[in-house]
Protein backbone atom coordinates (compact mmCIF):
# COMPACT_ATOMS: atom_id res chain seq x y z
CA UNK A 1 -67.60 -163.24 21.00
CA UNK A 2 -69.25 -165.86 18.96
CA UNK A 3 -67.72 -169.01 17.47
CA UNK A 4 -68.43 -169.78 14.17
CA UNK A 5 -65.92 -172.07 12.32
CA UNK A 6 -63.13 -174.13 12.26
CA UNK A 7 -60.48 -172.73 10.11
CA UNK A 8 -58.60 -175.86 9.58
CA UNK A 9 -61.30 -178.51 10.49
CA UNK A 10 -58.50 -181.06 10.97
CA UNK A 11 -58.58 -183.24 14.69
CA UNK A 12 -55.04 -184.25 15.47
CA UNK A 13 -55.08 -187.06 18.43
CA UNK A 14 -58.94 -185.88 19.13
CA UNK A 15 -58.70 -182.63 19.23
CA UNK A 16 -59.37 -180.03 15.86
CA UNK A 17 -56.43 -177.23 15.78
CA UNK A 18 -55.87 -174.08 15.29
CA UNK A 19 -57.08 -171.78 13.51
CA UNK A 20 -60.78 -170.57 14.34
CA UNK A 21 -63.10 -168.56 13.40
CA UNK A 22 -64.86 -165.76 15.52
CA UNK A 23 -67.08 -162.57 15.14
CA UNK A 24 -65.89 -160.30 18.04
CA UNK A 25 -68.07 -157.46 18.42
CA UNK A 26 -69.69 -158.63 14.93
CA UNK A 27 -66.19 -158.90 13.11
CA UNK A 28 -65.17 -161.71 11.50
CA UNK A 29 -61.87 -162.51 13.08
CA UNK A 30 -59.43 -165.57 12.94
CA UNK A 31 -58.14 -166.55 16.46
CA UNK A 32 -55.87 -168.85 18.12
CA UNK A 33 -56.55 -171.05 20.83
CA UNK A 34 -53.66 -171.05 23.53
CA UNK A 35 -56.03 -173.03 26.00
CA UNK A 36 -56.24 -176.81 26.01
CA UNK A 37 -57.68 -177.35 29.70
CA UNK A 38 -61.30 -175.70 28.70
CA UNK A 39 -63.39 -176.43 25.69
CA UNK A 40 -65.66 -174.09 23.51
CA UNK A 41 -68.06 -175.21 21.30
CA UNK A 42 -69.59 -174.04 17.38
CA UNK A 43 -72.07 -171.10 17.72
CA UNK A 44 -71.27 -171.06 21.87
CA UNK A 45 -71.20 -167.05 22.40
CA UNK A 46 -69.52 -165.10 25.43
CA UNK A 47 -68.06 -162.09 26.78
CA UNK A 48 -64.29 -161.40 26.98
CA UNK A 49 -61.65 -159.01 27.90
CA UNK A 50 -59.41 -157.25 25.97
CA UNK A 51 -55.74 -157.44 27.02
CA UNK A 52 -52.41 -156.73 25.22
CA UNK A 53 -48.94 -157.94 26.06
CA UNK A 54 -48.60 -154.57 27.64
CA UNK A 55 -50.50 -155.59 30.21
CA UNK A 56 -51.15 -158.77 31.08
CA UNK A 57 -52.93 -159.13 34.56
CA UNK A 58 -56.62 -161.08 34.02
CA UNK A 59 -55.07 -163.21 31.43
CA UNK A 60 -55.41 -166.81 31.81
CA UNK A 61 -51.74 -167.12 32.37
CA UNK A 62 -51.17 -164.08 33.11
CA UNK A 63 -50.22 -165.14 36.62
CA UNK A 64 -47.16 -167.09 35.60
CA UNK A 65 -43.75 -165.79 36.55
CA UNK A 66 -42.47 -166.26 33.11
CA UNK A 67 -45.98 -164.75 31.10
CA UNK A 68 -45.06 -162.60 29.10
CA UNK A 69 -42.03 -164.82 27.92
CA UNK A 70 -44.52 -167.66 27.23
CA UNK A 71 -47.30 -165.04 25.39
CA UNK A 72 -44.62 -164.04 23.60
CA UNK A 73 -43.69 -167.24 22.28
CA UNK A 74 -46.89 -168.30 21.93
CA UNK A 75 -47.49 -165.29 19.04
CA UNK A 76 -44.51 -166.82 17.79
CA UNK A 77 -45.93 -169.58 17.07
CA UNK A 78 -48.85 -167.88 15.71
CA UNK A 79 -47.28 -165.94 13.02
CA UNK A 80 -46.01 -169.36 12.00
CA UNK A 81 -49.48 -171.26 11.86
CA UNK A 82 -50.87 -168.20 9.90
CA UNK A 83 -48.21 -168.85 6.91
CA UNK A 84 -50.85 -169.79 3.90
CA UNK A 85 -47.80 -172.06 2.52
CA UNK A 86 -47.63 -174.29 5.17
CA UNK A 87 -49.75 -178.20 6.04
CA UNK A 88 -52.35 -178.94 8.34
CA UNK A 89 -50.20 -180.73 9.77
CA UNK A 90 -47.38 -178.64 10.78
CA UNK A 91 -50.88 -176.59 11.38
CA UNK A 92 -51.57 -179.37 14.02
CA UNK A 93 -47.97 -179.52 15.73
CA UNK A 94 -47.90 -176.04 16.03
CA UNK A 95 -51.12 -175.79 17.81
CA UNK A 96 -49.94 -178.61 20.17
CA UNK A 97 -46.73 -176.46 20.76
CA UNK A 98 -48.75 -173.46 21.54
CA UNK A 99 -51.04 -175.53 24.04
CA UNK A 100 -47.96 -177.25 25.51
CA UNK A 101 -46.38 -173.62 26.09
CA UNK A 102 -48.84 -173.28 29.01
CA UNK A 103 -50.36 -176.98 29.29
CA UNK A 104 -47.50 -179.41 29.06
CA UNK A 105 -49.24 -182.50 29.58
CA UNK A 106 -50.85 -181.43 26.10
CA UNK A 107 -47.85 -182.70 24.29
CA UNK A 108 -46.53 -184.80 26.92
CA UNK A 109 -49.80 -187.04 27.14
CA UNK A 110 -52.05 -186.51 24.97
CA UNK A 111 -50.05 -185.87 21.55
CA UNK A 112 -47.57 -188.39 22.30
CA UNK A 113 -50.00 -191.11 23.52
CA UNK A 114 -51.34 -190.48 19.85
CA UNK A 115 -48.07 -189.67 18.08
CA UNK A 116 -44.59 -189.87 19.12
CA UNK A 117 -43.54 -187.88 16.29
CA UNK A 118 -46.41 -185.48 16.60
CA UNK A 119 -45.12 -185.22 19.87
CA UNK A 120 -41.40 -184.58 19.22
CA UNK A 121 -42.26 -181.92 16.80
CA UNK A 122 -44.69 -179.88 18.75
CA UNK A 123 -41.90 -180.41 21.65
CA UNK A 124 -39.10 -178.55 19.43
CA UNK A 125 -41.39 -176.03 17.98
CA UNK A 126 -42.01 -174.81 21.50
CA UNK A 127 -38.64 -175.09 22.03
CA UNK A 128 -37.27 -173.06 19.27
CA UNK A 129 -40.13 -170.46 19.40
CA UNK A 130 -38.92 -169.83 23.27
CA UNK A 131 -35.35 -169.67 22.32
CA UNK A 132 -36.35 -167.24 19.50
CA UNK A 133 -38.06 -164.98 22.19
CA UNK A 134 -36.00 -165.33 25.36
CA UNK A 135 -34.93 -161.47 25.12
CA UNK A 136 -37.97 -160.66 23.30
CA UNK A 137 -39.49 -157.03 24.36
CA UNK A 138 -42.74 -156.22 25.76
CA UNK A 139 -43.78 -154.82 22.58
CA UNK A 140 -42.50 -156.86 20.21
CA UNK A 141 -45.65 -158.41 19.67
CA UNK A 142 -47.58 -155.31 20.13
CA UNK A 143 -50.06 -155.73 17.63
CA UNK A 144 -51.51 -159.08 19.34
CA UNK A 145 -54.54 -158.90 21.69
CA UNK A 146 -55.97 -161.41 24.04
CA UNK A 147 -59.07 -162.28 24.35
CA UNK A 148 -60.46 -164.19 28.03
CA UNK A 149 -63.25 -165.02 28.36
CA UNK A 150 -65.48 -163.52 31.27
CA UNK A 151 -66.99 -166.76 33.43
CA UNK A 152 -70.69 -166.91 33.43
CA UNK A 153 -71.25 -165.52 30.27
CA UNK A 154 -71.48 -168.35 27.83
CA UNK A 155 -74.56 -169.41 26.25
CA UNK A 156 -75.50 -171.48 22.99
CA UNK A 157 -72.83 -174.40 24.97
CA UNK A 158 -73.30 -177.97 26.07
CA UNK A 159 -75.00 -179.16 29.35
CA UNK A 160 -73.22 -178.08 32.21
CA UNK A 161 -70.30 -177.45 30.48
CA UNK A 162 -71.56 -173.83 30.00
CA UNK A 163 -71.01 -173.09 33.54
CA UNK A 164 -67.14 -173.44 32.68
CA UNK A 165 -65.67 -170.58 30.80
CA UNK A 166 -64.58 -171.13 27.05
CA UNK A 167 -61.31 -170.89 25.87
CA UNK A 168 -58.82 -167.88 25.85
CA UNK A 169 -57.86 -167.04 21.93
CA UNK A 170 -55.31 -164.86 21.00
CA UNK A 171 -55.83 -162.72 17.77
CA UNK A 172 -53.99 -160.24 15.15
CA UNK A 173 -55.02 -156.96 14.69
CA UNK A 174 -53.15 -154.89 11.83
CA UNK A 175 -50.00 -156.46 10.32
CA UNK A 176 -47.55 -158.60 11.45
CA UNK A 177 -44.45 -156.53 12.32
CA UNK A 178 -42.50 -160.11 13.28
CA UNK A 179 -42.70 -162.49 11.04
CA UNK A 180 -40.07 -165.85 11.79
CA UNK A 181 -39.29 -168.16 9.00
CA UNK A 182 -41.48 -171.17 8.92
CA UNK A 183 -40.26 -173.86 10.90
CA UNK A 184 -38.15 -176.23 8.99
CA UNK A 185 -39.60 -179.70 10.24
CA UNK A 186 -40.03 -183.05 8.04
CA UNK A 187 -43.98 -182.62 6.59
CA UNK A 188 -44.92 -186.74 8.20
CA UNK A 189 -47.79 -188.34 6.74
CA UNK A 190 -50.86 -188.10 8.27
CA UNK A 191 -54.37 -189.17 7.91
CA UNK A 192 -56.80 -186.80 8.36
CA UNK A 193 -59.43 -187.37 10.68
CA UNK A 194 -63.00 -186.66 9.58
CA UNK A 195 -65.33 -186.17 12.17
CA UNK A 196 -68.68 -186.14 11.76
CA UNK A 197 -71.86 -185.42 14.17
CA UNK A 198 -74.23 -183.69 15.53
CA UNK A 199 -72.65 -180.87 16.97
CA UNK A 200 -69.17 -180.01 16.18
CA UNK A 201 -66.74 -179.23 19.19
CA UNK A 202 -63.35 -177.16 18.77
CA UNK A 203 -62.39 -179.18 21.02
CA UNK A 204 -63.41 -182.83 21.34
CA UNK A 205 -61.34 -184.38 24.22
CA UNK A 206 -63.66 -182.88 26.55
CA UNK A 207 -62.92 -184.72 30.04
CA UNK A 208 -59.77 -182.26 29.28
CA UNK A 209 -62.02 -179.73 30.82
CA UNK A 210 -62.93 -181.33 33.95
């Protein structure tokens, strides 16, 4: 896997949101981060493996007692992020809600330290997204795959942060065959944050990795 873009190049409370951009195996592919504890960087490449809901043992949650409830809302989420109709924004509080599905001090601390409002929005996004897939089957979202990365194999990262493994991303393949309405939440104003420099991160909170 390679990283090569930022699909929505927006940084909400320092960190830039879903979605990416990713050649896997050469493909162009958009992907979704679900991992806000480890950081991946423009241009890093890796090796992952391939996982479905069907099985998810080697995940990066896959540990979890409640996983496959929590992967399961988590593509969700996705399918909501992925509507062409909707802001960065909502973009932005999305993302937060699918980071806080698994990293709760993600919307907890760090969105609401920024954004109360952010905060309260990602919060009832997750909410609603695991209320929408509490009796969810296993192959409901059957055309998702997972992709974790393998540790060691980074390169083209930062410093010694390439002896951490990137982020896990989760990805379409085929069409949607769920696709929830858009959640309903008041669009708030918000700034855009440009950010400018010499190398671009994903993910720019980066002591969120150590």
């Amino acid at each position: 896997m390679k990283m090569i873009g930022l699909g929505n190049s927006t940084a909400m409370a320092g960190d830039y949101v879903n979605p990416y951009t990713a050649t896997v195996n050469g493909v162009t592919t958009t992907v979704i981060c679900d991992d806000f504890a480890a950081v991946t960087y423009l241009n890093e490449t890796w090796q992952a493996t391939t996982h479905t809901f069907a099985d998810l043992s080697g995940t990066r949650w896959g540990g979890l007692q409640d996983a496959l409830h929590l992967y399961n809302a988590a593509a969700y989420l996705t399918l909501q992020l992925l509507d062409p109709n909707i802001s960065k924004v909502l973009q932005g509080e999305i993302s937060f809600a699918i980071w806080g599905m698994f990293t709760p001090t993600a919307i907890t601390t760090n969105l609401a330290s920024y954004s109360p409002a952010y905060a309260n929005a990602a919060t009832q996004l997750k909410n609603a997204a695991l209320a929408a897939t509490s009796n969810t089957v296993m192959d409901q979202f059957s055309n998702f795959v997972i992709y974790t990365p393998i540790a060691g194999t980074a390169a083209n990262c930062w410093g010694a942060k390439c002896a951490a493994p990137p982020q896990e991303f989760l990805a379409i393949t085929g069409t949607p065959i769920h696709t929830p309405e858009t959640a309903s939440l008041p669009i708030l104003a918000f700034n855009l944050l440009a950010v400018i420099g010499v190398i671009a991160f994903l993910r720019r909170r980066m002591v969120s990795a150590e």
